[in-house]
C-alpha atoms as a PDB file:
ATOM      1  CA  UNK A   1      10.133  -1.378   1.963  1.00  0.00           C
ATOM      2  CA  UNK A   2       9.895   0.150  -1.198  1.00  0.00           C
ATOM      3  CA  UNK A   3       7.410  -1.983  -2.426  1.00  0.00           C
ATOM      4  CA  UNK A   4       5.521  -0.506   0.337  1.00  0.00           C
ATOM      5  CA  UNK A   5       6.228   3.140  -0.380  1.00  0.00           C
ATOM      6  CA  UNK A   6       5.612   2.630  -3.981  1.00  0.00           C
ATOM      7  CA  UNK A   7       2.159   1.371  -2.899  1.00  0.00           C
ATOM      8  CA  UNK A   8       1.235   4.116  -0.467  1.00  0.00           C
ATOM      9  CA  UNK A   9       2.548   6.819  -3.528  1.00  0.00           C
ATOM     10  CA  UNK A  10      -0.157   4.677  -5.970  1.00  0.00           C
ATOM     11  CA  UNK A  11      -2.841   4.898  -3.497  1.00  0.00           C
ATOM     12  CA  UNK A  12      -2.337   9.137  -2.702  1.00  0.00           C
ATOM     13  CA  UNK A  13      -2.224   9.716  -6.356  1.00  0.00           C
ATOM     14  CA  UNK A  14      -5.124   7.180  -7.498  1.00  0.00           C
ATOM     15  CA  UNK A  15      -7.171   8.480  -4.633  1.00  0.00           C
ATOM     16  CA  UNK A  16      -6.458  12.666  -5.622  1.00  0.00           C
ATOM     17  CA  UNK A  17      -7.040  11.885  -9.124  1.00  0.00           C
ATOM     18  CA  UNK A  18     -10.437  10.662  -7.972  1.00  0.00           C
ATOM     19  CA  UNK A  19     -11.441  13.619  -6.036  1.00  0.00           C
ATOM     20  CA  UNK A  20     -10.560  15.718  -8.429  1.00  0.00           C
ATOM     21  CA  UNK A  21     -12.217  14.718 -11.579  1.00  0.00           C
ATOM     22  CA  UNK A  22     -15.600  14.528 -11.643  1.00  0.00           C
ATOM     23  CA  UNK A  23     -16.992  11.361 -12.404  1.00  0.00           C
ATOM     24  CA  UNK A  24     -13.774   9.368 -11.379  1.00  0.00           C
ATOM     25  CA  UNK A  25     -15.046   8.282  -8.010  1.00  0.00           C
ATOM     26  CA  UNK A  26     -13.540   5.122  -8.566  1.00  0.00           C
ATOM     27  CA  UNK A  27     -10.183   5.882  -8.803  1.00  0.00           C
ATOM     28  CA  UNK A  28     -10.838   7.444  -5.197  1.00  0.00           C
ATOM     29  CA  UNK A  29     -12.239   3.986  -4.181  1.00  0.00           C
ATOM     30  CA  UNK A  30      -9.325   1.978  -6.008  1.00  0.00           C
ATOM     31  CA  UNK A  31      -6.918   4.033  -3.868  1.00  0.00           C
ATOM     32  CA  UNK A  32      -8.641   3.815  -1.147  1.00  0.00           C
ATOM     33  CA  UNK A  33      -8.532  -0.159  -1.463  1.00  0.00           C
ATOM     34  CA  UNK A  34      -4.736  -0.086  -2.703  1.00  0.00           C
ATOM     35  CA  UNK A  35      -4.208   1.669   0.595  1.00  0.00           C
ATOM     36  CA  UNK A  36      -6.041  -0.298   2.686  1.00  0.00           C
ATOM     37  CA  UNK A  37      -4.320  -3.520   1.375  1.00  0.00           C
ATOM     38  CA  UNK A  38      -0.906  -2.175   1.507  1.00  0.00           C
ATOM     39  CA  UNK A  39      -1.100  -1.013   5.054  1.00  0.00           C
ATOM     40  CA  UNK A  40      -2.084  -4.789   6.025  1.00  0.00           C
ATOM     41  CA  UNK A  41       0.879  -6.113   3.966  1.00  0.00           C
ATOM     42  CA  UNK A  42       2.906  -3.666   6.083  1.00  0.00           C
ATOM     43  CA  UNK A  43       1.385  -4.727   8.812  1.00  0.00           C
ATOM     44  CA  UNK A  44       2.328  -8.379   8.380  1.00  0.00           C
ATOM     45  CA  UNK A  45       5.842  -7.583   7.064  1.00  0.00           C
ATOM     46  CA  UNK A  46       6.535  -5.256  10.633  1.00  0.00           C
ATOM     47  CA  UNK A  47       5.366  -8.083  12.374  1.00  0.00           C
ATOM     48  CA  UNK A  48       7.147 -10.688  11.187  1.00  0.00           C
ATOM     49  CA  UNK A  49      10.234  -8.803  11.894  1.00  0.00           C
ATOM     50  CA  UNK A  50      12.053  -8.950   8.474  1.00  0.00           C
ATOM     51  CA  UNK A  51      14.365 -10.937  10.053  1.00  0.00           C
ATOM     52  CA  UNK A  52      16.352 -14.031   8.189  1.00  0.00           C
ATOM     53  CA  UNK A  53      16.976 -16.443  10.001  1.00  0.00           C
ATOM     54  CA  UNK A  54      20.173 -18.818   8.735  1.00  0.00           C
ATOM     55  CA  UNK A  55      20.501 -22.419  10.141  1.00  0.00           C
ATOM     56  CA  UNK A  56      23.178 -22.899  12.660  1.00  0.00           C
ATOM     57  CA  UNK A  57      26.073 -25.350  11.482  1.00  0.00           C
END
């Protein structure tokens, strides 16, 4: 979970930074990616459950 809040944090600041400055449209593309690929990692993650499941013995 805090991998994924750590991402979202990366992708807000990456994509202000790039709004901001002029001629740093990038950045505002690179956080727009970052985001884009962390919300499908959370997506997969909250799907999955996050559940472990331990062998019965």
């Amino acid at each position: 979970m805090s991998l994924f809040l750590l991402l979202i944090l990366v992708a807000v600041v990456l994509g202000i930074i790039g709004f901001a400055t002029h001629g740093l449209f990038w950045l505002l593309i690179i956080g727009a990616a970052v985001l884009v690929v962390d919300l499908v990692y959370g997506g997969t993650r909250l799907r999955r459950g996050g559940r472990k499941h331990r062998l019965a013995r």
